[in-house]
N, C-alpha and C. Protein backbone atom coordinates (compact mmCIF):
# COMPACT_ATOMS: atom_id res chain seq x y z
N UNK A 1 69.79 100.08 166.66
CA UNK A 1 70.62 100.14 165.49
C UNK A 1 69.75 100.16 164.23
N UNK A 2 68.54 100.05 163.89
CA UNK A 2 67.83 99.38 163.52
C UNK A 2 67.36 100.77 163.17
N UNK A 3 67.30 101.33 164.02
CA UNK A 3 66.40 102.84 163.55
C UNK A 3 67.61 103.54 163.14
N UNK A 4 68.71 103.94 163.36
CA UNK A 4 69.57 104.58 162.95
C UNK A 4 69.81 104.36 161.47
N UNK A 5 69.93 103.22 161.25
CA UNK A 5 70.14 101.97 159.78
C UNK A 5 69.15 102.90 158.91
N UNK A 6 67.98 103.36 159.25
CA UNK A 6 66.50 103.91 158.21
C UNK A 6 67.05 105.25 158.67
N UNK A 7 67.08 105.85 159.57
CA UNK A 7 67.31 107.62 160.28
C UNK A 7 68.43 108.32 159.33
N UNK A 8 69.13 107.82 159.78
CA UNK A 8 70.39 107.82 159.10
C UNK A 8 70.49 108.53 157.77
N UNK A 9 70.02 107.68 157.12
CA UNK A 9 70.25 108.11 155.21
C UNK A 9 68.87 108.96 155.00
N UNK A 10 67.90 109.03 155.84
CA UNK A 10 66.98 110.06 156.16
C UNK A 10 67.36 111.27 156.33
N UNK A 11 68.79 111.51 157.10
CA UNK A 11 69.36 112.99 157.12
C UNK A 11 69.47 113.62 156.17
N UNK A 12 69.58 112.82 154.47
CA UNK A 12 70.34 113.56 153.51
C UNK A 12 69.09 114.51 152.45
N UNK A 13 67.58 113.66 153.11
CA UNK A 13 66.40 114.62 152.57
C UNK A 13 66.15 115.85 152.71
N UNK A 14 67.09 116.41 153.22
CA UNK A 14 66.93 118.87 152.93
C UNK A 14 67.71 118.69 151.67
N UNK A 15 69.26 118.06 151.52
CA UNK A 15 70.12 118.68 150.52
C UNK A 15 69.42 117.68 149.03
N UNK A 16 68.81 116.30 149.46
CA UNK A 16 67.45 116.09 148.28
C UNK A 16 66.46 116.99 147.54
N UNK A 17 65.89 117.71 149.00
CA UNK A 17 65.18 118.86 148.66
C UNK A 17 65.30 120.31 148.27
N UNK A 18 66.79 120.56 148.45
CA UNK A 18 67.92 121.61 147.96
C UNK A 18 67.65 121.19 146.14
N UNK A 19 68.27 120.38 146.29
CA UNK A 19 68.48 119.89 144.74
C UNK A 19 67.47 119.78 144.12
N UNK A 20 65.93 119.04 144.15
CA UNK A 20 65.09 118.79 143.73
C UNK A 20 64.06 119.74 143.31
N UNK A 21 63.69 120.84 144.55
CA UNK A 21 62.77 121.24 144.56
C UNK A 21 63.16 122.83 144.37
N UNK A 22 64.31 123.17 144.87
CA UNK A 22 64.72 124.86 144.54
C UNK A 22 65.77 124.83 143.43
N UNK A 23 66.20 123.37 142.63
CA UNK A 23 66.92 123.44 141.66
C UNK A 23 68.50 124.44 141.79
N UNK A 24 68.69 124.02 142.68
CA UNK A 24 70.47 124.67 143.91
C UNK A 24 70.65 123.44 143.84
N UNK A 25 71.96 123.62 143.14
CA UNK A 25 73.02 122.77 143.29
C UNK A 25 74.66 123.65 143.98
N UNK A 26 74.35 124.55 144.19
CA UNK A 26 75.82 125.72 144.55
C UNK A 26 75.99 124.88 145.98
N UNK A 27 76.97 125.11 146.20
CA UNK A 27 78.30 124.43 147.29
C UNK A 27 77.72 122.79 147.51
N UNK A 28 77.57 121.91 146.59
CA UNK A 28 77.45 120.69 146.41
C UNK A 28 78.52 120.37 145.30
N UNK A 29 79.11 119.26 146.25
CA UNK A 29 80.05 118.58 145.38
C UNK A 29 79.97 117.44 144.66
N UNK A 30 80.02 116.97 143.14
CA UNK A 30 79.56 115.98 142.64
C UNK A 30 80.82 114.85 143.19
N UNK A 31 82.58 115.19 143.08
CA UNK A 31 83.44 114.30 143.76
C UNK A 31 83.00 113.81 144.62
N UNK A 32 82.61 114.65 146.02
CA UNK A 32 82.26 114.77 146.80
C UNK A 32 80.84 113.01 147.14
N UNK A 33 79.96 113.88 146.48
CA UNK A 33 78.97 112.43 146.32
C UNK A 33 79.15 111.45 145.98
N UNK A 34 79.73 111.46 144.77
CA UNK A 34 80.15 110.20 143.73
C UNK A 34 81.25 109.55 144.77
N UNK A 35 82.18 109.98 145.59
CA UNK A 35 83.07 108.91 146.67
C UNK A 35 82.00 108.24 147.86
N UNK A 36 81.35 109.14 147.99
CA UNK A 36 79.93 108.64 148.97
C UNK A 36 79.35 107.52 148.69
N UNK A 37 78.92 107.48 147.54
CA UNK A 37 78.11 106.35 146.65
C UNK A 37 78.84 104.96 146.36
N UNK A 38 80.47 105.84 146.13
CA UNK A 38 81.30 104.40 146.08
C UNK A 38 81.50 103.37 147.32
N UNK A 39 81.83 104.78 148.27
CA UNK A 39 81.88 103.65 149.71
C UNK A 39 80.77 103.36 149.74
N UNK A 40 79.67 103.62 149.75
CA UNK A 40 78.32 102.86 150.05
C UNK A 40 77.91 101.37 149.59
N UNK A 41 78.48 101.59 148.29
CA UNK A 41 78.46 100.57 147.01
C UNK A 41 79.23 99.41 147.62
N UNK A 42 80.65 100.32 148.17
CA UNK A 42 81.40 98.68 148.83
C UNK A 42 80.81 98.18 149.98
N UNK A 43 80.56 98.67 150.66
CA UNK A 43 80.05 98.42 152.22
C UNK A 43 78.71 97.20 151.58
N UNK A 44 77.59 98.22 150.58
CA UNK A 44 76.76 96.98 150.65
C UNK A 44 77.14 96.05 150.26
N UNK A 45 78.31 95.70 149.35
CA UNK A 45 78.69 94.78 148.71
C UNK A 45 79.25 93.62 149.52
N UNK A 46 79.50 94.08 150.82
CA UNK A 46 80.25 93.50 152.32
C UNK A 46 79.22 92.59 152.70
N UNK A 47 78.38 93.81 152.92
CA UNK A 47 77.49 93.11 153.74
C UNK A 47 76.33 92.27 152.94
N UNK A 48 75.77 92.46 152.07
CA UNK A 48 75.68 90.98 151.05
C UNK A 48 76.51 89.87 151.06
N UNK A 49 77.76 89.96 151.19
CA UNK A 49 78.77 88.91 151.12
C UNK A 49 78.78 88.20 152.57
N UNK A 50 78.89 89.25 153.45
CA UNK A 50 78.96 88.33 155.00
C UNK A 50 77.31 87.99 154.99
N UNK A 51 76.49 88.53 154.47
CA UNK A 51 74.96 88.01 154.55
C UNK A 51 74.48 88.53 156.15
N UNK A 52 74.96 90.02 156.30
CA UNK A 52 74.33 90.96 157.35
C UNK A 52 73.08 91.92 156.91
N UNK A 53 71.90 91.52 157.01
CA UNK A 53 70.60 92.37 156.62
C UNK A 53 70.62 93.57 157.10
N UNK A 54 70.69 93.84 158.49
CA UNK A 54 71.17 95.46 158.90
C UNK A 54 72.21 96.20 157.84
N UNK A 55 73.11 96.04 157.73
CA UNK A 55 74.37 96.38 156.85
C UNK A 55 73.57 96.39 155.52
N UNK A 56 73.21 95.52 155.11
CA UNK A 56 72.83 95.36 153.57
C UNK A 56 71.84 96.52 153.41
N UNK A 57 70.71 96.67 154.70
CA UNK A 57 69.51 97.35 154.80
C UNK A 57 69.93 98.54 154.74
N UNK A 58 71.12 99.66 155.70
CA UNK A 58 71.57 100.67 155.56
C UNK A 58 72.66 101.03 154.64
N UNK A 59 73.38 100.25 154.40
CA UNK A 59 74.16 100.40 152.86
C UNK A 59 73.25 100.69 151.32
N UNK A 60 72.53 100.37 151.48
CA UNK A 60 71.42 100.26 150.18
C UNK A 60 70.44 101.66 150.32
N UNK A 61 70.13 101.84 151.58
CA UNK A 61 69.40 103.39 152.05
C UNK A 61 70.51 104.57 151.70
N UNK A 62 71.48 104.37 151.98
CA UNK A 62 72.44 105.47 152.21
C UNK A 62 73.21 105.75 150.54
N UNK A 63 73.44 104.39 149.76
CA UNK A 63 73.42 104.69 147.89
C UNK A 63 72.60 105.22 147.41
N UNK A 64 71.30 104.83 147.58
CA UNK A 64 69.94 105.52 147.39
C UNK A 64 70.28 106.40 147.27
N UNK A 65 70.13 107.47 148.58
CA UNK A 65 70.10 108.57 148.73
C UNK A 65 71.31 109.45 148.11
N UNK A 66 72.25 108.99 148.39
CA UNK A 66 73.39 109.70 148.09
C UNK A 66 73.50 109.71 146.39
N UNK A 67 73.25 108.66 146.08
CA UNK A 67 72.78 108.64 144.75
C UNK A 67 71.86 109.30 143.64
N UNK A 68 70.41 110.08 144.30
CA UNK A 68 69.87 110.92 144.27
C UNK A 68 70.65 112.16 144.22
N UNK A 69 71.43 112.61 144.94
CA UNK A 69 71.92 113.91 145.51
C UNK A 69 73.11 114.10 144.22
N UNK A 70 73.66 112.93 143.97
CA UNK A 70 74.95 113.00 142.56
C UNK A 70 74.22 112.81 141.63
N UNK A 71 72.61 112.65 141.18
CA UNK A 71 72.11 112.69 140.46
C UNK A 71 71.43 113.73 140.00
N UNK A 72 71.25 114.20 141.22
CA UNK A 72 70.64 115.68 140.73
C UNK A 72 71.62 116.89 140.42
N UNK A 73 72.94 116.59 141.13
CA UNK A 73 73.72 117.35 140.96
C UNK A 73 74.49 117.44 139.21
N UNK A 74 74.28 116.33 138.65
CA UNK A 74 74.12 116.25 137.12
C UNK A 74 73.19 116.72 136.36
N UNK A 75 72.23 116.68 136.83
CA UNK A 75 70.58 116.93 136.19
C UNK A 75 70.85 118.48 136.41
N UNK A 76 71.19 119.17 137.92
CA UNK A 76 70.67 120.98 137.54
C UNK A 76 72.07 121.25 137.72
């Protein structure tokens, strides 16, 4: 579980590198992200509260990232 928790929010580094590096943002949705980021936001907020480090550990990877991706999608 443990590797999935880090793997996981690791998937979202091509459409990082979509955005970042070839400055394409076309068929990316900012709604789209920005609901991503929210559930993420609650989940870690869960799992801080029940005081689950896995949960906290992949909730926090997966805002990150997703966070990046609605960020860049503002930026280009």
């Amino acid at each position: 579980v443990l590797v999935a928790a880090v793997v996981g929010p690791l998937m979202t580094l091509p459409q990082v590198q979509q955005i970042y590096v070839h400055r394409r943002t076309d068929g990316v949705s900012l709604a789209t992200w920005g609901l991503y980021c929210f559930s993420s936001a609650i989940w870690l907020a869960y799992g801080v509260r029940i005081k689950d480090k896995l949960l906290v550990l992949a909730s926090f990877l997966w805002l990150c990232m997703e966070s990046l991706v609605a960020l860049g999608i503002l930026i280009y």
